[in-house]
Protein backbone atom coordinates (compact mmCIF):
# COMPACT_ATOMS: atom_id res chain seq x y z
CA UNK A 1 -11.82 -0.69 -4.00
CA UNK A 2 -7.89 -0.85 -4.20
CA UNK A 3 -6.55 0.93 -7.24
CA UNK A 4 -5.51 -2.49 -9.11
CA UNK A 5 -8.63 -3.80 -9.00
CA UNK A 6 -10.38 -0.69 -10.80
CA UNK A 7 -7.58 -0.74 -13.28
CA UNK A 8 -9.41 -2.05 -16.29
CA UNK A 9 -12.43 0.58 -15.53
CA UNK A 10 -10.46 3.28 -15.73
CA UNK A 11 -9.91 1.66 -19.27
CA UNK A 12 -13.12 2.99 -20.35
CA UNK A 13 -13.46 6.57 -18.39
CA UNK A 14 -13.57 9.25 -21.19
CA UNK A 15 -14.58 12.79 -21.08
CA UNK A 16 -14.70 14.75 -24.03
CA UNK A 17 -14.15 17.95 -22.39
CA UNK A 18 -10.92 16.60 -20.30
CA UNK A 19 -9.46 14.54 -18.00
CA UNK A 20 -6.80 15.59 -15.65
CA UNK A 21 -4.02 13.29 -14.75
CA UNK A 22 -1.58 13.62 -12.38
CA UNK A 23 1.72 11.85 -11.16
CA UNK A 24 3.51 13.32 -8.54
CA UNK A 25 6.61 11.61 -6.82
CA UNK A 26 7.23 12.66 -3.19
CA UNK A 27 9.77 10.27 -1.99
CA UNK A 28 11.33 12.14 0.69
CA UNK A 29 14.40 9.06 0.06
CA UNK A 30 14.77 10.98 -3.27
CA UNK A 31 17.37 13.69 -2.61
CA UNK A 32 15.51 16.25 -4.92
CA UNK A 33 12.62 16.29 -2.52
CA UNK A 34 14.39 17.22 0.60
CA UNK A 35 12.79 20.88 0.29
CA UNK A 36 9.94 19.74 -0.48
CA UNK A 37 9.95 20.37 -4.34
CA UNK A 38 6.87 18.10 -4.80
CA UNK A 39 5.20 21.34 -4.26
CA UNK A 40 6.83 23.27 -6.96
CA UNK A 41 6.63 20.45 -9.51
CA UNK A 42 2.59 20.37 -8.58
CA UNK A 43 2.57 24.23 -9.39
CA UNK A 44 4.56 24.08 -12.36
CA UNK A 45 3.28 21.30 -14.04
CA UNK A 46 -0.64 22.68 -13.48
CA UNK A 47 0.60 26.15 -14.75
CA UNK A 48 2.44 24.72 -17.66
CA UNK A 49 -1.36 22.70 -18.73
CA UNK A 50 -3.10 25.92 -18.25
CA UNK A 51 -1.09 27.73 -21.07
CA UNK A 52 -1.72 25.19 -22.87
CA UNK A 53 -5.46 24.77 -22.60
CA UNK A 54 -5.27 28.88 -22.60
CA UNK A 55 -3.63 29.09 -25.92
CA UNK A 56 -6.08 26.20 -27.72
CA UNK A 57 -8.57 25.36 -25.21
CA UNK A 58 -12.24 26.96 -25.56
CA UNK A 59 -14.17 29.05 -22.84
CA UNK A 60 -15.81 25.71 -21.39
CA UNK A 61 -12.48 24.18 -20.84
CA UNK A 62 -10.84 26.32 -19.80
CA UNK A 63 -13.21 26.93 -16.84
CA UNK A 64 -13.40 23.22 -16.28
CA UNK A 65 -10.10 22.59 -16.21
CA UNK A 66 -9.72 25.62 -13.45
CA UNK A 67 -11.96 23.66 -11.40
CA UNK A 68 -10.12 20.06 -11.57
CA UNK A 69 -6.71 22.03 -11.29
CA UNK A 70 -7.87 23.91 -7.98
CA UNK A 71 -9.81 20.49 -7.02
CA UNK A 72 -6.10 18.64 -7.08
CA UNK A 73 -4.27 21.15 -5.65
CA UNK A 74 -6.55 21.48 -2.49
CA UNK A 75 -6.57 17.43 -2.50
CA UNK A 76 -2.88 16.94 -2.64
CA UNK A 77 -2.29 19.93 0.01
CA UNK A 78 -4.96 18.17 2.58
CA UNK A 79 -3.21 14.80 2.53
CA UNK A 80 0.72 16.34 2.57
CA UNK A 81 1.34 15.13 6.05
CA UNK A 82 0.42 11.19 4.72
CA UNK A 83 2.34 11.25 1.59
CA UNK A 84 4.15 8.50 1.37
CA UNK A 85 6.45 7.79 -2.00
CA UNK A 86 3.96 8.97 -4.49
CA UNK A 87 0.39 10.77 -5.14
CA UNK A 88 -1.94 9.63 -8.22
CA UNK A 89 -4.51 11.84 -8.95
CA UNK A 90 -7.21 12.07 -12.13
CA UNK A 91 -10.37 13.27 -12.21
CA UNK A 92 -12.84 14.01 -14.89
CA UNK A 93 -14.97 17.00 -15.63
CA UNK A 94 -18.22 15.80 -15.71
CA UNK A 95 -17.28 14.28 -12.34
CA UNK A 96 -18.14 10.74 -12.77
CA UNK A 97 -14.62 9.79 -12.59
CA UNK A 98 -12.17 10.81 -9.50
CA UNK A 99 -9.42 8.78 -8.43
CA UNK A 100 -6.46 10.08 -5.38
CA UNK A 101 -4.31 7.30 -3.90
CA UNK A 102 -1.50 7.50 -1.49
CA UNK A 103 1.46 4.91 -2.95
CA UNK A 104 4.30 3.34 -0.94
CA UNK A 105 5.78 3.01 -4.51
CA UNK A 106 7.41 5.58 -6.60
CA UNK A 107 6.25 7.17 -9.92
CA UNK A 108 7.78 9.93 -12.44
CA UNK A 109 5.98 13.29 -12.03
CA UNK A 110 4.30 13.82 -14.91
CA UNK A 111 0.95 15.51 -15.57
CA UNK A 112 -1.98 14.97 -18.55
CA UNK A 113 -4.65 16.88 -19.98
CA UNK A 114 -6.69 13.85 -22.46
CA UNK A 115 -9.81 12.86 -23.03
CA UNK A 116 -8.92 9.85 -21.17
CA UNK A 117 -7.28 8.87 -18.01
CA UNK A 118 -3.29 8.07 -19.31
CA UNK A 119 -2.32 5.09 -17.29
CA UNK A 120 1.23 3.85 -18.65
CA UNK A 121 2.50 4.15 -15.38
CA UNK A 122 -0.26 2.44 -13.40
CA UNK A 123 0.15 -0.45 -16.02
CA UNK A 124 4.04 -0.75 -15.46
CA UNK A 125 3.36 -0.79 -11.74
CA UNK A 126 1.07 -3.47 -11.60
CA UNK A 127 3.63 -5.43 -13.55
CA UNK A 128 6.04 -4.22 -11.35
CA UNK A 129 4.04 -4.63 -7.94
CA UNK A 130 1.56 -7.25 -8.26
CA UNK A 131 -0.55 -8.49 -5.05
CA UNK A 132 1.82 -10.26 -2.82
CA UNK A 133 1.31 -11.10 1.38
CA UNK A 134 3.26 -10.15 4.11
CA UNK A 135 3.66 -11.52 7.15
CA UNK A 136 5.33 -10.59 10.25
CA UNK A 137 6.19 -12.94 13.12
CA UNK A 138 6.99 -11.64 16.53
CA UNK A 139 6.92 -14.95 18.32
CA UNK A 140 2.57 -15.55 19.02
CA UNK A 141 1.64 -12.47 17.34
CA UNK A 142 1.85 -12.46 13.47
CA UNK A 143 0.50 -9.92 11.10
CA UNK A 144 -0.68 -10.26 7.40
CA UNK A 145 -0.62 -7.69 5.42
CA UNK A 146 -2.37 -7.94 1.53
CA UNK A 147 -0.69 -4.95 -0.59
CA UNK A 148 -0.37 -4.63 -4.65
CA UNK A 149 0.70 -1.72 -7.00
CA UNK A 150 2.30 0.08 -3.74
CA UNK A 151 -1.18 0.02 -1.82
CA UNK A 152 -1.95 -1.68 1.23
CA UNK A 153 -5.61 -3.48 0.77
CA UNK A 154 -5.99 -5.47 3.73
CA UNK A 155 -4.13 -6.21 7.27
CA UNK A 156 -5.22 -9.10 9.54
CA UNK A 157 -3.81 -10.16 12.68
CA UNK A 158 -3.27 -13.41 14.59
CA UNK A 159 -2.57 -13.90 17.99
CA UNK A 160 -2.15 -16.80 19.79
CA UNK A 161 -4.73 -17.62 22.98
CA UNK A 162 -4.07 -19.65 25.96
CA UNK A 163 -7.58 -19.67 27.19
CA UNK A 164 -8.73 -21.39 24.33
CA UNK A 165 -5.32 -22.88 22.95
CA UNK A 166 -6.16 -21.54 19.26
CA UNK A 167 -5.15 -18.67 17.38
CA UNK A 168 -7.63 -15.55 17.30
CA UNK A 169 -7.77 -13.40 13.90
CA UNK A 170 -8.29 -9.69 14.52
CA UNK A 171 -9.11 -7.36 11.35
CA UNK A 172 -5.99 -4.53 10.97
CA UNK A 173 -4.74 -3.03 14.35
CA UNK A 174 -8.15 -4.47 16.54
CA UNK A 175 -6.08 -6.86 18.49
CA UNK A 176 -3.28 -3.69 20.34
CA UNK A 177 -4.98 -4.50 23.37
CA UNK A 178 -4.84 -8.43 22.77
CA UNK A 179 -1.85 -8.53 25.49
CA UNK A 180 -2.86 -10.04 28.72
CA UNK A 181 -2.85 -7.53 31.93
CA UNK A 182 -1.24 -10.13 34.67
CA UNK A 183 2.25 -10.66 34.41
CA UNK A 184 1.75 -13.81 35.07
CA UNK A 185 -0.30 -14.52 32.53
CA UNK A 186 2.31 -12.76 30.17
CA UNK A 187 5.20 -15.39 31.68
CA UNK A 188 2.81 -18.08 31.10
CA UNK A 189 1.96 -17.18 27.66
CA UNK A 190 5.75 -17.07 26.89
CA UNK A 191 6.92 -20.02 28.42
CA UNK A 192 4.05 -21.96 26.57
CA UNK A 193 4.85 -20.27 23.21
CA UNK A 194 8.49 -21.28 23.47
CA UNK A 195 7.24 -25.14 24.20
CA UNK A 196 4.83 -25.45 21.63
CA UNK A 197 5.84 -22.53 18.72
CA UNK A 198 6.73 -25.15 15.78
CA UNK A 199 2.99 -27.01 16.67
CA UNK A 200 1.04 -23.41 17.13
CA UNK A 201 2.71 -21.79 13.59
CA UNK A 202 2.06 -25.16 11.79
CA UNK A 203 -2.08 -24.65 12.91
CA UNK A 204 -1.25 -20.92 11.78
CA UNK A 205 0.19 -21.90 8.25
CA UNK A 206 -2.81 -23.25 6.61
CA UNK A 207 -5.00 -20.14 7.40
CA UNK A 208 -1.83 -18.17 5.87
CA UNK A 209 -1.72 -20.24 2.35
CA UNK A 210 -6.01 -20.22 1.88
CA UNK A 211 -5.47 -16.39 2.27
CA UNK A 212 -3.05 -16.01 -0.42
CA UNK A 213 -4.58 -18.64 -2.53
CA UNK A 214 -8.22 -17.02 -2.28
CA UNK A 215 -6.76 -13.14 -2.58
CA UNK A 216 -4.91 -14.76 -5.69
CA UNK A 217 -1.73 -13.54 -4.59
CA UNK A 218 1.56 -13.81 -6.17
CA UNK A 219 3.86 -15.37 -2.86
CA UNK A 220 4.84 -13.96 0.37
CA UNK A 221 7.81 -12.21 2.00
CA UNK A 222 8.32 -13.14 5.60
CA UNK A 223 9.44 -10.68 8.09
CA UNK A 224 10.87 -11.47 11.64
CA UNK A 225 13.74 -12.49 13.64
CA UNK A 226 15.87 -15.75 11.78
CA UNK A 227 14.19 -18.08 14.17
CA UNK A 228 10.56 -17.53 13.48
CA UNK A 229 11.21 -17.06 10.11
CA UNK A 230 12.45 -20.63 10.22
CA UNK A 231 10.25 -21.69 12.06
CA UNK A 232 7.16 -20.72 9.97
CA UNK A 233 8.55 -20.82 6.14
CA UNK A 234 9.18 -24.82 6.67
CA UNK A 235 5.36 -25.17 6.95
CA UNK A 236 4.39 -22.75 4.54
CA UNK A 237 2.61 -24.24 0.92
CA UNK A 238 2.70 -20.55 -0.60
CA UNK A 239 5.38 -19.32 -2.46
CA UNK A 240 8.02 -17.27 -0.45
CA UNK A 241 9.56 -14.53 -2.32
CA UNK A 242 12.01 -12.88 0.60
CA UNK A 243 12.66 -13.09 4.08
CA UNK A 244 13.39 -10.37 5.86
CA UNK A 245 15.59 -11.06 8.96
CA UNK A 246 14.12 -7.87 10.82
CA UNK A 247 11.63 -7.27 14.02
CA UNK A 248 8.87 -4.76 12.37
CA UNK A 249 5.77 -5.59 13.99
CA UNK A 250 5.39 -2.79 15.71
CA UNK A 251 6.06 -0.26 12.72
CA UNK A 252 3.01 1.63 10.72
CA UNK A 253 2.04 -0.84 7.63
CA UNK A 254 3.24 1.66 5.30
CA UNK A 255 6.54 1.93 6.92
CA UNK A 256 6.72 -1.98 6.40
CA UNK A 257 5.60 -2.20 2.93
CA UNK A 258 8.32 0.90 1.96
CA UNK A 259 11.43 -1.87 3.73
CA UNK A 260 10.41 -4.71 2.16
CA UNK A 261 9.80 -3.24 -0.94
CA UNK A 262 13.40 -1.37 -0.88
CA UNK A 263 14.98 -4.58 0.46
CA UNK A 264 13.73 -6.40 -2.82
CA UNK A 265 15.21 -3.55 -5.37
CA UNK A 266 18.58 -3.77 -3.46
């Protein structure tokens, strides 16, 4: 499930012996993490909880927490080449608790050794970042993408058909073959698009609005050319937060959640 929906259970985790929590930022837009100093913050801030636990820790946790400390290192080293903004990690001893999420948001390094998972920052997030839609026109192809709290939870995509004059709905990046082999049938598609675009986006905007409206979402940014933004806001019920007057279809999710995101803190 996406990490603002378990929110409220991790309420209720508690482990007597310890839970480890972990925030690490590794913004490579932050200048301090050029070199890579994520890495040093991850070793100091583990070394600076073992003293700790060494110093007034017993036998039994001290050995557990050697295990959740190695278990988060290895974990955070695996996924280094898809960090993103930030890394969340906690994880209990008994191991009925483990949480690691990849953000596009974020977060003040910090690191906890509780009984409980310490979420002030997840908390202020989801404040910060609640679930919000975006979609991205590129004349008949337009993406949706469902994010909240810096996560990504769901992408959709519509393209437009001529063969049965109706849009088709493809589930994240199914639909990269979607574009037809004839040229002709590419010129056709185009020159059809440009005669009926306000008709085919106002079919398209009421299967946009029930999917914000059933994910309970909070509005939508719209991303695309000045044009199709136009074009598709005026028959848009939902809430629009932004427009973006940029052509990011083709870009990774992530790399489209990190722009809009940065264009609304600007």
């Amino acid at each position: 499930m996406a990490l603002i929906e378990d929110l409220n259970d991790f309420k209720h985790q508690t482990d007597e012996t310890g839970i480890l929590t972990i925030y690490l930022n590794t913004d490579f837009a932050d200048g301090s993490q050029h070199g890579g100093e994520w890495k040093i913050r991850l070793k100091n801030g583990l070394k600076k909880i073992k003293e700790y636990i060494d110093t007034s820790g017993t036998k039994e946790e001290q050995k557990a927490y050697k295990k959740l400390a190695d278990m988060a290192n290895q974990h955070i080293y695996d996924e280094q080449m898809n960090l993103q903004k930030s890394f969340v990690f906690m994880a209990s001893v008994n191991g009925e608790f483990l949480v690691e999420k990849i953000l596009q948001v974020p977060v003040e390094t910090e690191f906890h050794w509780e009984t409980y998972p310490v979420l002030d920052q997840l908390e202020e997030l989801q404040t910060e970042f609640p679930g919000v839609g975006v979609i991205l026109v590129q004349k008949s192809d337009v993406v949706f993408i469902d994010a909240a709290l810096g996560e990504i939870r769901d992408e959709k995509q519509f393209s437009w058909e001529v063969e049965s004059e109706d849009w088709k709905q493809y589930k994240g990046n199914a639909s990269a073959d979607r574009t037809a082999s004839g040229s002709n049938q590419v010129d056709e598609l185009q020159q059809r698009f440009e005669e009926n675009r306000h008709r085919w986006y106002k079919n398209l905007a009421p299967v946009i609005d029930k999917e914000v409206k059933q994910r309970q979402l909070a509005g939508l940014y719209v991303v695309g050319n000045k044009e199709s933004i136009r074009d598709v806001e005026q028959h848009l019920n939902t809430k629009i937060i932004n427009t973006i007057p940029k052509n990011l279809i083709s870009k990774p999710s992530h790399e489209v959640l990190n722009i809009v995101y940065d264009e609304e803190v600007r």
